[in-house]
C-alpha atoms as a PDB file:
ATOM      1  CA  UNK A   1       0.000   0.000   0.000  1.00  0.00           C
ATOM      2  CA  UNK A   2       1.403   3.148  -0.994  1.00  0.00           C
ATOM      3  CA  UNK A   3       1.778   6.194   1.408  1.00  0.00           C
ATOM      4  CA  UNK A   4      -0.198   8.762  -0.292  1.00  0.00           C
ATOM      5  CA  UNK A   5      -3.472   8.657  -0.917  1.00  0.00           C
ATOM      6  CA  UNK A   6      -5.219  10.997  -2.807  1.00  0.00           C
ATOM      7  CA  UNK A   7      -8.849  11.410  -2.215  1.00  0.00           C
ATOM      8  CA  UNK A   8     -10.532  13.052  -6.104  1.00  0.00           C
ATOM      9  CA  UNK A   9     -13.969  13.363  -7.491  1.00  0.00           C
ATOM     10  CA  UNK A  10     -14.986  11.825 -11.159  1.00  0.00           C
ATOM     11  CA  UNK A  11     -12.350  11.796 -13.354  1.00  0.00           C
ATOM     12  CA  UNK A  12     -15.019  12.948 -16.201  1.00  0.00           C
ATOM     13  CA  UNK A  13     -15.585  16.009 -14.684  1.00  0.00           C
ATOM     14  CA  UNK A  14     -13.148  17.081 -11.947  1.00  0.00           C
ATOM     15  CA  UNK A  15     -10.423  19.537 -13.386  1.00  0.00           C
ATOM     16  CA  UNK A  16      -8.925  20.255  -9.434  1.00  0.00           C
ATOM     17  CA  UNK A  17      -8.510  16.436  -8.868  1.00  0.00           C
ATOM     18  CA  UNK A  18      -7.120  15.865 -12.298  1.00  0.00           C
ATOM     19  CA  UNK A  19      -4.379  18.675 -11.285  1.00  0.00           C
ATOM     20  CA  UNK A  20      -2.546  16.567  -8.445  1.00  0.00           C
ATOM     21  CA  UNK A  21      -3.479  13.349 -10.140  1.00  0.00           C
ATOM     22  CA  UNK A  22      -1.598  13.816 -12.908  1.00  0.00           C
ATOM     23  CA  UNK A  23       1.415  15.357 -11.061  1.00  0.00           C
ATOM     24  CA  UNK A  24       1.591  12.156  -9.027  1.00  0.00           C
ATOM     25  CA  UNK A  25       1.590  10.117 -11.952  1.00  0.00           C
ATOM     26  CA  UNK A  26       3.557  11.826 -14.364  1.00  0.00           C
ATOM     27  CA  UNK A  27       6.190  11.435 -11.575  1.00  0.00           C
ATOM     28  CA  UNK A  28       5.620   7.717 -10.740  1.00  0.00           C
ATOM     29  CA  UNK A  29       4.978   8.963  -7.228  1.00  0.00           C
ATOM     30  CA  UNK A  30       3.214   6.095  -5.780  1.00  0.00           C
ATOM     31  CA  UNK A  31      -0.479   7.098  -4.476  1.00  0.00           C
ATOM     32  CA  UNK A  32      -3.800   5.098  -3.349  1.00  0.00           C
ATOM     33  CA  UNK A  33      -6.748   6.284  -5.707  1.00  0.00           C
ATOM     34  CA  UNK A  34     -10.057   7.026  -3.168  1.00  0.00           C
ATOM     35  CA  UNK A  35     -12.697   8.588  -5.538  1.00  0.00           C
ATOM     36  CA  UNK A  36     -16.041  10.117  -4.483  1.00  0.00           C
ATOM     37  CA  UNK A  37     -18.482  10.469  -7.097  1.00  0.00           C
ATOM     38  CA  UNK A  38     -20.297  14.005  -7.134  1.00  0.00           C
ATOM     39  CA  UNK A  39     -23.825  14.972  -7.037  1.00  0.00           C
ATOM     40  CA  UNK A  40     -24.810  12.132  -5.154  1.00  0.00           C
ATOM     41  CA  UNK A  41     -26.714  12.138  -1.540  1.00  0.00           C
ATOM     42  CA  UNK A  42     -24.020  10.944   0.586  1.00  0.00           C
ATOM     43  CA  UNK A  43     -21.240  12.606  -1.343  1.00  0.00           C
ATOM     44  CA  UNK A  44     -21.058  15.576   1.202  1.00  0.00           C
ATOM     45  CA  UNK A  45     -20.703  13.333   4.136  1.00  0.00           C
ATOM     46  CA  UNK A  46     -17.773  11.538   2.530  1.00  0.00           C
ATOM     47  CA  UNK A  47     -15.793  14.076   1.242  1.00  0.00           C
ATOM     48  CA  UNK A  48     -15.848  15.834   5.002  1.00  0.00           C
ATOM     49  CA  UNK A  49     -14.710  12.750   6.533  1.00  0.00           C
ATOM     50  CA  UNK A  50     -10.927  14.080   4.902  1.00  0.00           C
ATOM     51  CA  UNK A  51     -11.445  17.625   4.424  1.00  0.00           C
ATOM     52  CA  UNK A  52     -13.352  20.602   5.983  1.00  0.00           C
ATOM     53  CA  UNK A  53     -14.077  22.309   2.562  1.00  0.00           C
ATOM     54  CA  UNK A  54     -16.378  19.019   1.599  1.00  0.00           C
ATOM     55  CA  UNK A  55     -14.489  19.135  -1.722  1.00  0.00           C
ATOM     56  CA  UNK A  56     -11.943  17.262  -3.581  1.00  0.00           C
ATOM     57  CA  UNK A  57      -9.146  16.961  -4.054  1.00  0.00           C
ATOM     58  CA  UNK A  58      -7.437  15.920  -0.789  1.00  0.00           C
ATOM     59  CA  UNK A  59      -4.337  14.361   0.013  1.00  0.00           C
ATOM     60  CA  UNK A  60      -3.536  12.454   2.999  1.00  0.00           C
ATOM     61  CA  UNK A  61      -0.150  11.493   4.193  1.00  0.00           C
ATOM     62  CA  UNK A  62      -0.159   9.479   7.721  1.00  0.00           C
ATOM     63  CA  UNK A  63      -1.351  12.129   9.772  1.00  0.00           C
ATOM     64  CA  UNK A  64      -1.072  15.212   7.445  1.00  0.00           C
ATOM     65  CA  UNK A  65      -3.949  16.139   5.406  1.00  0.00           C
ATOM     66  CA  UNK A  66      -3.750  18.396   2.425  1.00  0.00           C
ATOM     67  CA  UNK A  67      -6.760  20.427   0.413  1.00  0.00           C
ATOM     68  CA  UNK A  68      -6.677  22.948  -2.379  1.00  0.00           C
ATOM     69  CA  UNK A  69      -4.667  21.546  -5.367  1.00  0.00           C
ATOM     70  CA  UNK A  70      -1.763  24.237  -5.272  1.00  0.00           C
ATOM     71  CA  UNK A  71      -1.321  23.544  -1.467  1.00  0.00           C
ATOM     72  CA  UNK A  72      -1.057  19.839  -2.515  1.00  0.00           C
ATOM     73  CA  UNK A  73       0.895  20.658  -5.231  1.00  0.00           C
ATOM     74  CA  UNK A  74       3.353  22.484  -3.012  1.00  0.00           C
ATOM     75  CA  UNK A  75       3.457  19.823  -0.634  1.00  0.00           C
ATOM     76  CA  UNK A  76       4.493  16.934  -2.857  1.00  0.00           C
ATOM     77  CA  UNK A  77       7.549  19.320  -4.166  1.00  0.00           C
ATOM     78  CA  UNK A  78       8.792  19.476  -0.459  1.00  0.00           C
ATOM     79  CA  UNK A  79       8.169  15.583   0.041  1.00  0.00           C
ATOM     80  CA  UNK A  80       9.774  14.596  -3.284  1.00  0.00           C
ATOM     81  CA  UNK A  81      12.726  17.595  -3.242  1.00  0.00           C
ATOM     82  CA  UNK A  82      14.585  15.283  -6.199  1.00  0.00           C
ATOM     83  CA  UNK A  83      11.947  15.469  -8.402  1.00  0.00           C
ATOM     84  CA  UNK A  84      11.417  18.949 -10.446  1.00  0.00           C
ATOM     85  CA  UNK A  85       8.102  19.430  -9.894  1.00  0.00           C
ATOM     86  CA  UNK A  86       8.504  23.170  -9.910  1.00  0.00           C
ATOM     87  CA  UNK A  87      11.560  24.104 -12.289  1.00  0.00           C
ATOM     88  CA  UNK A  88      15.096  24.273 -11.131  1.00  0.00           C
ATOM     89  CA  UNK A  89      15.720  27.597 -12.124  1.00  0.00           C
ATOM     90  CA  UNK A  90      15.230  30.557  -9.578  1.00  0.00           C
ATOM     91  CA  UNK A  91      13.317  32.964 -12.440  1.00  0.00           C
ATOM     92  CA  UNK A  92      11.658  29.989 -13.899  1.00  0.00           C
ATOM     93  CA  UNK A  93      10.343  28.659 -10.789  1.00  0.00           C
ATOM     94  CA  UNK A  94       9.034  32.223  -9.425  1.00  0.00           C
ATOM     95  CA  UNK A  95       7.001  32.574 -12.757  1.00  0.00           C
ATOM     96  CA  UNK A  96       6.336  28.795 -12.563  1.00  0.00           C
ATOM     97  CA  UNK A  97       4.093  29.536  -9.320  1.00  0.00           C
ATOM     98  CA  UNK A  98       3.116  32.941 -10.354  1.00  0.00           C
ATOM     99  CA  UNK A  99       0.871  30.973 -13.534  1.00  0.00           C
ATOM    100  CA  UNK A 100       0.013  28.269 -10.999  1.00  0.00           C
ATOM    101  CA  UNK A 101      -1.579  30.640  -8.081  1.00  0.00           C
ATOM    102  CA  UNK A 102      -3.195  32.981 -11.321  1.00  0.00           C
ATOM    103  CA  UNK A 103      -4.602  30.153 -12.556  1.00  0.00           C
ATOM    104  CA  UNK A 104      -5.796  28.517  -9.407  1.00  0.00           C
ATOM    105  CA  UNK A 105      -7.627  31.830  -8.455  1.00  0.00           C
ATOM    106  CA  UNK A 106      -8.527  33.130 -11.897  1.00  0.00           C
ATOM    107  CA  UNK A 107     -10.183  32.552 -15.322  1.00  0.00           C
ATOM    108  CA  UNK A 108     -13.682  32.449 -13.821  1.00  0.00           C
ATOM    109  CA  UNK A 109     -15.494  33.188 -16.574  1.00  0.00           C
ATOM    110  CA  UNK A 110     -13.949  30.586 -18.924  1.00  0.00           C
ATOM    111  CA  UNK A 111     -14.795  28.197 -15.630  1.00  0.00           C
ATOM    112  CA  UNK A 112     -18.244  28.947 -15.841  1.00  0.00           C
ATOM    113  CA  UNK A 113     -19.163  29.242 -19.603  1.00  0.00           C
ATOM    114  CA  UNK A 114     -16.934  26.067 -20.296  1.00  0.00           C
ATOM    115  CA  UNK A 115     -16.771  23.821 -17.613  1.00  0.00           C
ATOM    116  CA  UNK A 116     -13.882  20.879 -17.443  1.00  0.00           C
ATOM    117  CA  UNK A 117     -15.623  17.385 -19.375  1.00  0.00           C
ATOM    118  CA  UNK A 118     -13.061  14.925 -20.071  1.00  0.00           C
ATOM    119  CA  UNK A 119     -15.457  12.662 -22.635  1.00  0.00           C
ATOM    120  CA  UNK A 120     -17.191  15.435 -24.020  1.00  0.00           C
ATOM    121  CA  UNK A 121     -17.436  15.036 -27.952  1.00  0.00           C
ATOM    122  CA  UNK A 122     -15.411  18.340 -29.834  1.00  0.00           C
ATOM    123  CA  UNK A 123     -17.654  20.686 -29.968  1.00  0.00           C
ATOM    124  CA  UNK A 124     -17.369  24.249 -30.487  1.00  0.00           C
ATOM    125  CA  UNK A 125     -19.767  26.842 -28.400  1.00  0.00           C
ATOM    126  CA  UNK A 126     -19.953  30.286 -28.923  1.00  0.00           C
ATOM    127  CA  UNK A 127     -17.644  32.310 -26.206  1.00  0.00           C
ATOM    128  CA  UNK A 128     -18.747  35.351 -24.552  1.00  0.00           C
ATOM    129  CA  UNK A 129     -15.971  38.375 -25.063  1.00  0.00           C
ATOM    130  CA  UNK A 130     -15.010  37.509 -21.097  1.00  0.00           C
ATOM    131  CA  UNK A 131     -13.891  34.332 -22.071  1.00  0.00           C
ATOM    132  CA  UNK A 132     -12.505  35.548 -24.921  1.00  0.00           C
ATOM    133  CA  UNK A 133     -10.442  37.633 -22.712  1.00  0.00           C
ATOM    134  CA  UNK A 134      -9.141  34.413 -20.748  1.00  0.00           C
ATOM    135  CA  UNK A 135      -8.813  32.690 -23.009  1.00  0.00           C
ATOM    136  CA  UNK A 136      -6.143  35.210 -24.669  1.00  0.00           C
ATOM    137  CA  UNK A 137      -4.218  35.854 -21.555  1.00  0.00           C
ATOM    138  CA  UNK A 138      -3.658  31.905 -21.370  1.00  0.00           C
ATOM    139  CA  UNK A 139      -2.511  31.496 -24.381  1.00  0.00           C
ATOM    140  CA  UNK A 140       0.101  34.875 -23.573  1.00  0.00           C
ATOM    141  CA  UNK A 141       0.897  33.098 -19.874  1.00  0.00           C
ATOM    142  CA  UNK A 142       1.725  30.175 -22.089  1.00  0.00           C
ATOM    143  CA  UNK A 143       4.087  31.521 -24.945  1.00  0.00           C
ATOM    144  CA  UNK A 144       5.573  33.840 -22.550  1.00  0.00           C
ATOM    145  CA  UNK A 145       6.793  31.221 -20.320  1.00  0.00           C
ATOM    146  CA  UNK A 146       7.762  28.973 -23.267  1.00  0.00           C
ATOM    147  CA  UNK A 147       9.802  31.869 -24.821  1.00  0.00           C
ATOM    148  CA  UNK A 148      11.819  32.482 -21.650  1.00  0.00           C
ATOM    149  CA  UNK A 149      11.772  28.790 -20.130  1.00  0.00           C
ATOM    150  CA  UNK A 150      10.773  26.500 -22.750  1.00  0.00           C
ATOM    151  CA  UNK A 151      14.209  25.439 -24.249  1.00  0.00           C
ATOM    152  CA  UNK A 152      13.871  22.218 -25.871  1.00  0.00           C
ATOM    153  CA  UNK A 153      11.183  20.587 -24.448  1.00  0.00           C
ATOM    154  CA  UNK A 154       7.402  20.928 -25.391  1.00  0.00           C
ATOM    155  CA  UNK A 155       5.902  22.164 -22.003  1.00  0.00           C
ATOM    156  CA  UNK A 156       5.655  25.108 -20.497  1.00  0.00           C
ATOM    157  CA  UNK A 157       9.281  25.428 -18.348  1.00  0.00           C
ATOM    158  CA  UNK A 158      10.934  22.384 -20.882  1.00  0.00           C
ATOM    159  CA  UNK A 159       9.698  19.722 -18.836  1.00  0.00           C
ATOM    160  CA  UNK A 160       6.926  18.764 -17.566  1.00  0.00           C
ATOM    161  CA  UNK A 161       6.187  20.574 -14.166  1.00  0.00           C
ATOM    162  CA  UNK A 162       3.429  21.611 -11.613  1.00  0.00           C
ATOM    163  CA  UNK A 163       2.835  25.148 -13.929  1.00  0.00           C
ATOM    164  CA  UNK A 164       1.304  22.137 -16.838  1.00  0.00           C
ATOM    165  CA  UNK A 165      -0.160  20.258 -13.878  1.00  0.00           C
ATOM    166  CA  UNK A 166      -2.220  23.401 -13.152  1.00  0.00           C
ATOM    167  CA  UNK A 167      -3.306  24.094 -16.854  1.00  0.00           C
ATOM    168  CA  UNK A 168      -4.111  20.929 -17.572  1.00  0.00           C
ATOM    169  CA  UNK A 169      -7.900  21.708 -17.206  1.00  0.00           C
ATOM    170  CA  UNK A 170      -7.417  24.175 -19.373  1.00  0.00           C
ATOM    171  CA  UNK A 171      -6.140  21.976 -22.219  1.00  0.00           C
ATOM    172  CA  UNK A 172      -9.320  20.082 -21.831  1.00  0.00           C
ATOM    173  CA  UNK A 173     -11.598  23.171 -22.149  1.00  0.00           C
ATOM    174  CA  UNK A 174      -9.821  24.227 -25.039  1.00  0.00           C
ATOM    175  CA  UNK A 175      -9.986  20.939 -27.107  1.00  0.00           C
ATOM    176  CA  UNK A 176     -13.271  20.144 -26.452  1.00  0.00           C
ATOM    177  CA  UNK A 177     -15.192  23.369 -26.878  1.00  0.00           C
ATOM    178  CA  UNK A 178     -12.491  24.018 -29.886  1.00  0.00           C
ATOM    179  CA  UNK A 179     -11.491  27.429 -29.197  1.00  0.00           C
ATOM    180  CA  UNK A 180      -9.157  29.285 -31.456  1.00  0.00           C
ATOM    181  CA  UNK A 181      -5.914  28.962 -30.471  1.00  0.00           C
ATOM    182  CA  UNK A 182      -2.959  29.370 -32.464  1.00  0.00           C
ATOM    183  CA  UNK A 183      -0.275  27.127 -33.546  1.00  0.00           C
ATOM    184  CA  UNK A 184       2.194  27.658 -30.466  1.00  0.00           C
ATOM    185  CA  UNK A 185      -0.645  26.643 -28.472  1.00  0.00           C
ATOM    186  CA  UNK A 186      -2.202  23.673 -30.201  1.00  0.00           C
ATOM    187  CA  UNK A 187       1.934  22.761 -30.188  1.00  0.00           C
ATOM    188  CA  UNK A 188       1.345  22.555 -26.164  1.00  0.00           C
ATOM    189  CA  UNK A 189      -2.081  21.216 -26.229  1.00  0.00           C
ATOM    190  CA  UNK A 190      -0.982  18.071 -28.372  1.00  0.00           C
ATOM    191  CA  UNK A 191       1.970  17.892 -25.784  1.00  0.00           C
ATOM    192  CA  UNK A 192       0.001  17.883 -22.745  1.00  0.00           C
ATOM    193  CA  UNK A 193      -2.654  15.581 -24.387  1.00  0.00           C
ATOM    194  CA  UNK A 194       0.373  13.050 -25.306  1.00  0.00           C
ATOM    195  CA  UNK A 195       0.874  12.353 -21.770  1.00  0.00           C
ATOM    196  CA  UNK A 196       0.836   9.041 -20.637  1.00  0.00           C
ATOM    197  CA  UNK A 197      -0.342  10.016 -17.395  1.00  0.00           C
ATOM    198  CA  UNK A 198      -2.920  12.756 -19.466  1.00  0.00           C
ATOM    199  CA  UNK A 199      -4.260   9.310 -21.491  1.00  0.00           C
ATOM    200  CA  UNK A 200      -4.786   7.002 -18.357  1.00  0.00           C
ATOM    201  CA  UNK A 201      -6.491   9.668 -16.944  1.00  0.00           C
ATOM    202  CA  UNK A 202      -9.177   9.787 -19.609  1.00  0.00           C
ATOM    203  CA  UNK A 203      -9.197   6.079 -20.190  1.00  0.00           C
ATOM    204  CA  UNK A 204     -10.438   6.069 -16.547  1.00  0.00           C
ATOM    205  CA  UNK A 205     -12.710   8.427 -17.112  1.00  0.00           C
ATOM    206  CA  UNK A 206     -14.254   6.086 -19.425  1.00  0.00           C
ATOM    207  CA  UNK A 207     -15.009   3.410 -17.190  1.00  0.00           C
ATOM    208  CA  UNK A 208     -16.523   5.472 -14.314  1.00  0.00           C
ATOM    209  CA  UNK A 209     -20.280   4.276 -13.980  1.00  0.00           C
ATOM    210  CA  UNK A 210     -21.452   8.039 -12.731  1.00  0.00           C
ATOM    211  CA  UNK A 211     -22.922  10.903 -14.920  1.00  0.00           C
ATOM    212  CA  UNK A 212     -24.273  14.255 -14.094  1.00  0.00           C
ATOM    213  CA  UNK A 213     -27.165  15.240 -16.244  1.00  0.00           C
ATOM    214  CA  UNK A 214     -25.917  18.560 -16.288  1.00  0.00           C
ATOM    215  CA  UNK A 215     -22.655  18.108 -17.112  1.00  0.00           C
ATOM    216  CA  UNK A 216     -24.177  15.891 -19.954  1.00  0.00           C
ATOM    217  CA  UNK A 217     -26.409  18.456 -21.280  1.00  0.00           C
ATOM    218  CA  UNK A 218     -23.435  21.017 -22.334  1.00  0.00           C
END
């Protein structure tokens, strides 16, 4: 049994779990899987059994319990210090964890009007100019941190780090409500959605028996 375990929500629908999820796997970091499906009478009562918030995701080590996905994010790069989870690099890691906090509290509008579905069909919805407006300042946060960190690699700081972890939602929204993006971006996109841990996170997806008619509806 490993020592982690991460508590998440459905992996169709739950961009914050999918954010330490993948960072754990990416990194082979060995973690027990607890899901709790949403929208479901007792789902409440489960989730505050680990957290106060009643949400997911939550991380619990022994006797140390993490919630918020940055704040887990944050712990797992002081429990794994050999691992670059946030880049190397002085510079690159302050603007690493700049993008992660702005997108953690940000972006609210492209949250609302385009909501995280991993096995939604492309499909492209109109965009209010707000999420326009996101949307662009992504795809700047992006290319700016490629042109000054990027080097060789295809993510956002070269390798893959907590700064992709974080925007890996945002891949999602972006594919599957196909909004315009341009070439440097789709370039990133492709890279994220590559992922090993990015593909075994959809295929389980897949085989989760819960829906949400709402979710479903969009």
């Amino acid at each position: 049994m490993a020592t982690l375990k991460l508590v998440i929500a459905n992996k169709a629908y739950s961009s914050w779990s999918l954010r330490p999820w993948i960072l754990l796997t990416h990194f082979q970091i060995p973690f027990d899987e607890v899901v709790i499906p949403l929208d479901l009478p007792e789902t409440r009562e489960r989730l505050l059994a680990y957290a106060p918030t009643a949400k997911a995701p939550v991380l619990v080590d022994g006797e140390v319990t993490v919630w918020e996905s940055l704040a887990i994010v944050e712990y797992l790069a002081e429990s794994f210090p050999h691992l670059p989870i946030w880049p190397r690099d002085a510079a690159a890691r302050a603007l690493a964890r700049a993008l992660g906090s702005e997108m953690h509290a940000g972006f609210a509008a492209l949250r609302r009007h385009c909501p995280a579905q991993f096995l939604r069909a492309v499909k492209k919805r109109a965009l209010t100019p707000e999420v326009e407006a996101d949307a662009a300042r992504i795809e700047d946060a992006w290319r700016g941190a490629r042109q000054a960190h990027g080097g060789s690699g295809p993510f956002l700081f070269g390798g893959f780090s907590a700064a992709d972890a974080m925007f890996a939602p945002v891949v999602n929204r972006f594919h599957i409500y196909d909004i315009p993006v341009a070439g440097d971006t789709q370039a990133y996109m492709a890279a994220i959605m590559a992922l090993p841990a990015w593909n075994a996170w959809i295929s389980g997806a897949r085989t989760e028996p819960w829906r949400i008619a709402e979710y479903e509806a969009i």
